[in-house]
Each structure stands twice: as C-alpha cells, then as structure tokens.
N, C-alpha and C. Protein backbone atom coordinates (compact mmCIF):
# COMPACT_ATOMS: atom_id res chain seq x y z
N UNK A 1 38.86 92.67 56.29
CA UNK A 1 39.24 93.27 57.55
C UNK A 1 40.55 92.65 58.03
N UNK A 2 41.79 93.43 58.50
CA UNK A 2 42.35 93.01 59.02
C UNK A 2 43.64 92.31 58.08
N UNK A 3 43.67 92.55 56.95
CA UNK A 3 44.56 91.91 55.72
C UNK A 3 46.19 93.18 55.65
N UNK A 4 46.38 93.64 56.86
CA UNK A 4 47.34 94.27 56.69
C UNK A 4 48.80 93.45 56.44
N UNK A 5 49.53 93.67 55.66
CA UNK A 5 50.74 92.82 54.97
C UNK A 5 51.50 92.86 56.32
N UNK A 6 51.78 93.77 57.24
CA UNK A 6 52.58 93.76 58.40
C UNK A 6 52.64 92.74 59.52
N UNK A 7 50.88 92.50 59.51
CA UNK A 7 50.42 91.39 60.30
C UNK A 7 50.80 92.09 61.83
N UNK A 8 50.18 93.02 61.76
CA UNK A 8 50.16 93.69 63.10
C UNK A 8 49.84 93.08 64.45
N UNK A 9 48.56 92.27 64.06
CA UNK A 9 47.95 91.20 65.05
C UNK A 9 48.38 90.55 65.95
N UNK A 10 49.86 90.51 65.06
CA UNK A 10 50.53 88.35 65.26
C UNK A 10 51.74 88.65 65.88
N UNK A 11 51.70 87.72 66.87
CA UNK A 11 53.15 88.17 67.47
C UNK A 11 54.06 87.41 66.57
N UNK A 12 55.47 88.16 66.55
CA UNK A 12 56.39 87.38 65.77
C UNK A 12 56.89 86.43 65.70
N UNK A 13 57.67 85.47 64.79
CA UNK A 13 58.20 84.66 64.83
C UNK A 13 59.56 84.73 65.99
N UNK A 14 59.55 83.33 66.81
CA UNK A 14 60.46 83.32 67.74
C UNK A 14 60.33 84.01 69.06
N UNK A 15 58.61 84.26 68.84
CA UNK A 15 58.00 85.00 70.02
C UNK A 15 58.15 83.72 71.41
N UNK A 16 58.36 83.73 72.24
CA UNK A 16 58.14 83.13 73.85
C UNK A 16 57.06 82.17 73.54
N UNK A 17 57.08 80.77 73.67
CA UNK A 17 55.56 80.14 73.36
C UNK A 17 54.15 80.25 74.40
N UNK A 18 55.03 80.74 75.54
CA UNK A 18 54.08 80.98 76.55
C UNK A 18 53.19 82.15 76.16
N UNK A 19 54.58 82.92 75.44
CA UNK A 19 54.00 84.20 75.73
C UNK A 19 53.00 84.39 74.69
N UNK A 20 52.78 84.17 73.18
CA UNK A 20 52.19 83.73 71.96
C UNK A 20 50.87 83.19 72.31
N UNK A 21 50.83 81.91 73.95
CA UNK A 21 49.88 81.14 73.74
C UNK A 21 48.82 82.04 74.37
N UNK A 22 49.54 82.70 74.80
CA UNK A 22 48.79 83.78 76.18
C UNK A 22 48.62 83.17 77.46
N UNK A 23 49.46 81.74 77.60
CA UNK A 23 49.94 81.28 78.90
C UNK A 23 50.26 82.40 80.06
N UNK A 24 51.47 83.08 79.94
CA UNK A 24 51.92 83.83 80.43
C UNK A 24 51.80 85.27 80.34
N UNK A 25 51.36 85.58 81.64
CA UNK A 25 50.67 86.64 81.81
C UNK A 25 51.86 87.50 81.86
N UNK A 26 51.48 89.16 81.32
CA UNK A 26 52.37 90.11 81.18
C UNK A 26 51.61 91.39 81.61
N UNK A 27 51.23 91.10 82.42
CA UNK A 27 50.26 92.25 83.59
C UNK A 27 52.05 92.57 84.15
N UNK A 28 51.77 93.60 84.37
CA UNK A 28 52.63 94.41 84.87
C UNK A 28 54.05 95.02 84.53
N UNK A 29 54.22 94.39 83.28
CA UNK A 29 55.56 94.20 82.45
C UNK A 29 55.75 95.56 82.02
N UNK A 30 56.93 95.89 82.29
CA UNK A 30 57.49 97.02 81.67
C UNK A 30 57.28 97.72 80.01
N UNK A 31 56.96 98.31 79.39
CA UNK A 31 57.07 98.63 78.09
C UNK A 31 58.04 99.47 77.66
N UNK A 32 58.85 99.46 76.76
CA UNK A 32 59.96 99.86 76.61
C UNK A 32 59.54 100.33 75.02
N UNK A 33 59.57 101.63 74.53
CA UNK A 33 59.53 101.47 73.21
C UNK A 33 61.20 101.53 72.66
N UNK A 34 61.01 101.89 71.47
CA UNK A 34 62.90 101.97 70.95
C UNK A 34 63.72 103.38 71.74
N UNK A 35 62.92 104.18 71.83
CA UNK A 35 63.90 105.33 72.54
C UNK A 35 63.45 105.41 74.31
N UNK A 36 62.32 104.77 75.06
CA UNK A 36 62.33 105.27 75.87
C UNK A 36 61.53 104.65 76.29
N UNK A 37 60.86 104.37 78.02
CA UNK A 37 59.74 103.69 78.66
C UNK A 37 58.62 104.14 78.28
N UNK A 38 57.76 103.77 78.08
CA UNK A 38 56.38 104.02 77.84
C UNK A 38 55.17 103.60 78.21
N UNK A 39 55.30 102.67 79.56
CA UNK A 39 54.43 102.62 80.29
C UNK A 39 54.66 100.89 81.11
N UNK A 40 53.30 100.41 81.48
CA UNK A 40 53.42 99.26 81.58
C UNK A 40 52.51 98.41 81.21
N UNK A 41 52.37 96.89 81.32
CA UNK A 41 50.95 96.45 80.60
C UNK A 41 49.67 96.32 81.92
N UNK A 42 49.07 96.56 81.38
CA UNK A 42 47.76 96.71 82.21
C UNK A 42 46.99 95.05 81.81
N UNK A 43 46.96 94.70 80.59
CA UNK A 43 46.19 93.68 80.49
C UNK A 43 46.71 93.23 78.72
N UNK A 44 46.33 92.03 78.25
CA UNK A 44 46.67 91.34 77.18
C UNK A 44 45.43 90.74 76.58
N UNK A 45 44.98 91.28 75.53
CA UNK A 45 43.65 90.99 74.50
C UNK A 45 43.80 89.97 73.17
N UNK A 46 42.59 89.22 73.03
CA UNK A 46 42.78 88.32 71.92
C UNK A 46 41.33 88.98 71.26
N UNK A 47 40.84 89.52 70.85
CA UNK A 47 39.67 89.99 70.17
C UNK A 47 39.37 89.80 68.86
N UNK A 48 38.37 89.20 68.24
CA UNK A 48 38.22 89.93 67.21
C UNK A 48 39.32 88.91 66.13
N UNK A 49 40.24 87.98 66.43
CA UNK A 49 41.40 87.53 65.47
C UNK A 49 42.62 88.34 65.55
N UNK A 50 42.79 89.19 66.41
CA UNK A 50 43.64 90.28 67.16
C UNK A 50 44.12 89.99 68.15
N UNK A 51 45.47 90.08 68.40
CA UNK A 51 46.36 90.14 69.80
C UNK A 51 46.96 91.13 69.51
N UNK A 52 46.92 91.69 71.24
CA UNK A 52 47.25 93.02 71.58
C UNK A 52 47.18 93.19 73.20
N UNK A 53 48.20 94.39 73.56
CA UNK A 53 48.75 94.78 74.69
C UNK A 53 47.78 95.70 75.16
N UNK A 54 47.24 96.18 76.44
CA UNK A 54 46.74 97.10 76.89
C UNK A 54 47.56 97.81 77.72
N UNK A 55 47.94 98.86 77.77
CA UNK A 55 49.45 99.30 77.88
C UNK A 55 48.67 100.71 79.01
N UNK A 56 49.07 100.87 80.24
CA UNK A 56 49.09 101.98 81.05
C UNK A 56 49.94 102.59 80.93
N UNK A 57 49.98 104.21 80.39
CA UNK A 57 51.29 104.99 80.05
C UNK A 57 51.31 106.00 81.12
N UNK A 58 50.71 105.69 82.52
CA UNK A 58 50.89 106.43 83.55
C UNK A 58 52.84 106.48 83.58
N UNK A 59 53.95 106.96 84.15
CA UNK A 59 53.80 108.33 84.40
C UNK A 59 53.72 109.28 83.27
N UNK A 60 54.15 108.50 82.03
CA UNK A 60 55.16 109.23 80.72
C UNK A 60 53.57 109.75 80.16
N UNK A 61 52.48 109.30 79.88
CA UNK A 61 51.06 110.34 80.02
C UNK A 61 49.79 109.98 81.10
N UNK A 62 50.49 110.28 82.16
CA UNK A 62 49.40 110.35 82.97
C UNK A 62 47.77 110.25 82.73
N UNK A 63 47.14 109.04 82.69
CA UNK A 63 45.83 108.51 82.66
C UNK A 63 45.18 108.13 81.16
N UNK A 64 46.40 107.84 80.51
CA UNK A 64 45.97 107.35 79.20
C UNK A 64 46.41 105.72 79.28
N UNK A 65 45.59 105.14 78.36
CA UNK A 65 45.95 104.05 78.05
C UNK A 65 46.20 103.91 77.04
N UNK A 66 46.25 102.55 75.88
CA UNK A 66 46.83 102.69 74.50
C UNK A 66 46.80 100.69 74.31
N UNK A 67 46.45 100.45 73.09
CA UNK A 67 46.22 99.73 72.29
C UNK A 67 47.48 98.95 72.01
N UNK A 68 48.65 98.40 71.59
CA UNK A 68 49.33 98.03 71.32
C UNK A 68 49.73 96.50 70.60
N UNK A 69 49.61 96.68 68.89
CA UNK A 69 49.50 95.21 68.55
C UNK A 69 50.80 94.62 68.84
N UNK A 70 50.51 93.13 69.10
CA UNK A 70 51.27 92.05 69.08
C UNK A 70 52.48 92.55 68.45
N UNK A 71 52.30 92.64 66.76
CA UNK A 71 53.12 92.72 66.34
C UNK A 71 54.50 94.11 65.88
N UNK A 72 53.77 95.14 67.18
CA UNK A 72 54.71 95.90 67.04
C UNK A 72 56.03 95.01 68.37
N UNK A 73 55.61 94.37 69.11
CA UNK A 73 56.64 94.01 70.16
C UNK A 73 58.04 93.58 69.62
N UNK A 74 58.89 93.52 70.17
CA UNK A 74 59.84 93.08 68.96
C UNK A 74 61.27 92.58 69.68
N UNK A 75 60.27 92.38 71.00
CA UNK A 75 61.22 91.39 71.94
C UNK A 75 60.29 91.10 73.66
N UNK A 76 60.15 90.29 74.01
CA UNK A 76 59.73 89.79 75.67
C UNK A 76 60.44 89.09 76.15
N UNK A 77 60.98 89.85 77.50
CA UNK A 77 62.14 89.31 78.27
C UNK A 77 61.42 89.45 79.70
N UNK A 78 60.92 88.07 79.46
CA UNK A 78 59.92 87.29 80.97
C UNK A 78 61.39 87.48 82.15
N UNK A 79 62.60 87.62 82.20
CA UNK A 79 63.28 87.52 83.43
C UNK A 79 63.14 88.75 83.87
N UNK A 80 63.27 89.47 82.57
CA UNK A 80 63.47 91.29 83.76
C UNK A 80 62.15 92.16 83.03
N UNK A 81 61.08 91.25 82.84
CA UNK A 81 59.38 91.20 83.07
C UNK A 81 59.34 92.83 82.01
N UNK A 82 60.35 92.74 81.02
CA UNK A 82 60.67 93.85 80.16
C UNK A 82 59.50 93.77 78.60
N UNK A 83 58.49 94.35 78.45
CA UNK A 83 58.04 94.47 76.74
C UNK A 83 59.16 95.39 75.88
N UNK A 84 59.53 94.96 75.01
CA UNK A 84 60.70 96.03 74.00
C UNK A 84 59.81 96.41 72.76
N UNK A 85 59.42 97.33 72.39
CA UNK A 85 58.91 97.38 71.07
C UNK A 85 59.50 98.06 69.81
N UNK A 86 59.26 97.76 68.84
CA UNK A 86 60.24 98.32 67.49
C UNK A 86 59.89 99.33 66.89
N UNK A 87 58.88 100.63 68.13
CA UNK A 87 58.21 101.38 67.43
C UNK A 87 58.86 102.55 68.45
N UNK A 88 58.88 104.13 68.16
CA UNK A 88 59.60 105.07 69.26
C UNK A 88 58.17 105.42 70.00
N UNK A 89 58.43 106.23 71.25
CA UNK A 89 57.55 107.08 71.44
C UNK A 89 56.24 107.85 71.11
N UNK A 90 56.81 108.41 69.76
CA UNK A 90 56.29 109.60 69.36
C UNK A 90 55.37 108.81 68.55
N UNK A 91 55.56 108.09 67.63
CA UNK A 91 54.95 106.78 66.90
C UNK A 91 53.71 106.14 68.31
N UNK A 92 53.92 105.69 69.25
CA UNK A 92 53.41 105.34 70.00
C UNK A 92 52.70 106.55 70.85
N UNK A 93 52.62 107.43 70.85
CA UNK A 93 51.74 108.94 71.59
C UNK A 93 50.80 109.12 70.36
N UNK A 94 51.33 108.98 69.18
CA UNK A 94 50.05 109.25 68.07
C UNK A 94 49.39 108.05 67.87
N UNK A 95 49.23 107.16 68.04
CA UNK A 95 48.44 106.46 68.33
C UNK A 95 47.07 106.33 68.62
N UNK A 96 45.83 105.52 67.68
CA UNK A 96 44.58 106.29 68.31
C UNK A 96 44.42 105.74 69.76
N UNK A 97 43.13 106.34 70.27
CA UNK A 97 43.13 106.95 71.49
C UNK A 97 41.96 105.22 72.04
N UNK A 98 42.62 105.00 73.47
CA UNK A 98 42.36 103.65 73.49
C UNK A 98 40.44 103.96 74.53
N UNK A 99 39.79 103.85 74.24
CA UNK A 99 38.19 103.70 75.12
C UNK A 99 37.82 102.70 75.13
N UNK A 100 37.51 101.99 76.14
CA UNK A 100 37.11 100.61 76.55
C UNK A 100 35.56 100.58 75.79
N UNK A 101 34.58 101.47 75.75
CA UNK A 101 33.05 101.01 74.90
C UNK A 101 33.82 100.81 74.02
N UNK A 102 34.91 101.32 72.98
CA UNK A 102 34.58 101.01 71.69
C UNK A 102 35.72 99.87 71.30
N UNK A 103 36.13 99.22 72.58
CA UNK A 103 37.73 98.48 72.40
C UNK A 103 37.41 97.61 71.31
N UNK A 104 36.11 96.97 71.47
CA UNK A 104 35.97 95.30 71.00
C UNK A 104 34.87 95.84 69.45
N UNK A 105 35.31 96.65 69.34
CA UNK A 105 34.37 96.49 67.51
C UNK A 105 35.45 97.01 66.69
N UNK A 106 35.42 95.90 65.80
CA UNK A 106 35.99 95.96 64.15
C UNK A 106 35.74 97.57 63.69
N UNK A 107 35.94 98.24 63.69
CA UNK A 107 36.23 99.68 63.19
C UNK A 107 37.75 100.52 64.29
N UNK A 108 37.53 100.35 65.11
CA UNK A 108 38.69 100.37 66.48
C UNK A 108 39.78 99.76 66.22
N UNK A 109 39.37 98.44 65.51
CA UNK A 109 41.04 97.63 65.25
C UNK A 109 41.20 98.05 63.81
N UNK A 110 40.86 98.24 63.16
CA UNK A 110 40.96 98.48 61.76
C UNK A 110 41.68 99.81 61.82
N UNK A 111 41.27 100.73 63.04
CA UNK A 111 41.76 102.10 63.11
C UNK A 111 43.66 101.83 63.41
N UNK A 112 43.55 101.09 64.64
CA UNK A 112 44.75 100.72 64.95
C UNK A 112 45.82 100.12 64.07
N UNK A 113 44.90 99.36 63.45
CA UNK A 113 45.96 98.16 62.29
C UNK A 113 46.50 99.24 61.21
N UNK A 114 45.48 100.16 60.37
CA UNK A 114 45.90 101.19 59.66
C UNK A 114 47.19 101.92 59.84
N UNK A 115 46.79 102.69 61.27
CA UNK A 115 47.75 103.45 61.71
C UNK A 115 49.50 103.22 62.44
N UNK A 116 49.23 101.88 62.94
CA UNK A 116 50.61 100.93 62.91
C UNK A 116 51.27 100.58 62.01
N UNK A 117 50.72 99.76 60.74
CA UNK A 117 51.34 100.03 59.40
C UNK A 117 51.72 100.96 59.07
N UNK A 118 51.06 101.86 58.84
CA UNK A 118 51.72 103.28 58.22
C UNK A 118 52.91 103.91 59.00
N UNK A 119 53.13 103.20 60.23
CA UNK A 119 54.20 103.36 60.82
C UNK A 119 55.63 102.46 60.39
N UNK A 120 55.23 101.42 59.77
CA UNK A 120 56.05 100.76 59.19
C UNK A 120 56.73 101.23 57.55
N UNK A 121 55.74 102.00 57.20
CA UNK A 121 56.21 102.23 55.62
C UNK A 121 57.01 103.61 55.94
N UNK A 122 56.94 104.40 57.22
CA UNK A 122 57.72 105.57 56.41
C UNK A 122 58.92 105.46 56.57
C-alpha cells in the first residue's frame, strides 16, 4: 500500500520545517494550482502514513471539497499564507471525490495516490 515511486504522501524536499512538521497550521491558506486558484485549505491530515491538504474549492466549485497530497504542493509561502501546487486545475477537478465516512480507510488513499501519479506520468 502506498509504494507509489512519486511519493505523493511526502512533502518535498526543502519543504518549510514547520510546515512538514505540521507545526504550522495552513487553515485558511490560499491554494493556487499551476494555472489558477483553486480554493483554500480547510484542514491538514496525517492518516494512515499520509499527509495531505483538505482543500475547500468553494467559489471555483461551490461545496466540494478535495483531498490533496503533500506531495503535489510544490511551494508554501507562509508570508502571503499562499499553497502553490505543480498540478493545473483540470488535473485537480478530476480528482476523486473527497467524503469524510470514507476519508480515513486505505482504499480512499490508494484511490488518490493512484490517480495523482498518473498525473505525473502523462
């Protein structure tokens, strides 16, 4: 479980140490994907051997939420409380679909980890 080569999980090298330790909270932080805003963070998860963003994409989809591993981020800029990620939009709207019953079981992250990679190979 969880042996994806991308290491979706893990935040990157040269990540913020605060931000890595999960010191520093990123409730409310902007999300920025590569072409465009995409919401903000609602909350920050360690589950499972998993770190990940809980991302409110109110206005850009009104009443969805969304999953977001660690390791798509691909920059945190704690001054202007900005998430940057290295993934677009559209990559991030297909995304599976985030439900709090099923957040915390190993089939949910496995769904996610899959489908983030495969965002990396094409």
């Amino acid at each position: 479980m969880f042996t994806d080569p991308y290491q979706v999980w893990q935040w990157r090298t040269g990540t913020d140490t605060a931000v890595a330790t999960g010191t520093r909270d990123l409730g409310g932080f902007r999300v920025e994907a590569a072409d465009r805003f995409v919401g903000t963070v609602d909350d920050s998860s360690s589950v499972l051997g998993t770190t990940c963003l809980v991302v409110d994409n109110d206005p850009w989809i009104p009443g969805r939420k969304m999953i977001l591993p660690a390791g798509t981020v691909d920059d945190v800029d704690c001054a202007g409380r900005t998430v940057h990620l290295d993934r677009t939009s559209d990559q991030i709207r297909e995304s599976p679909d985030y439900d709090p019953t099923t957040f915390a079981r190993p089939h949910y992250y496995d769904q996610v980890a899959h489908y983030f990679a495969g965002t990396y190979r094409r």
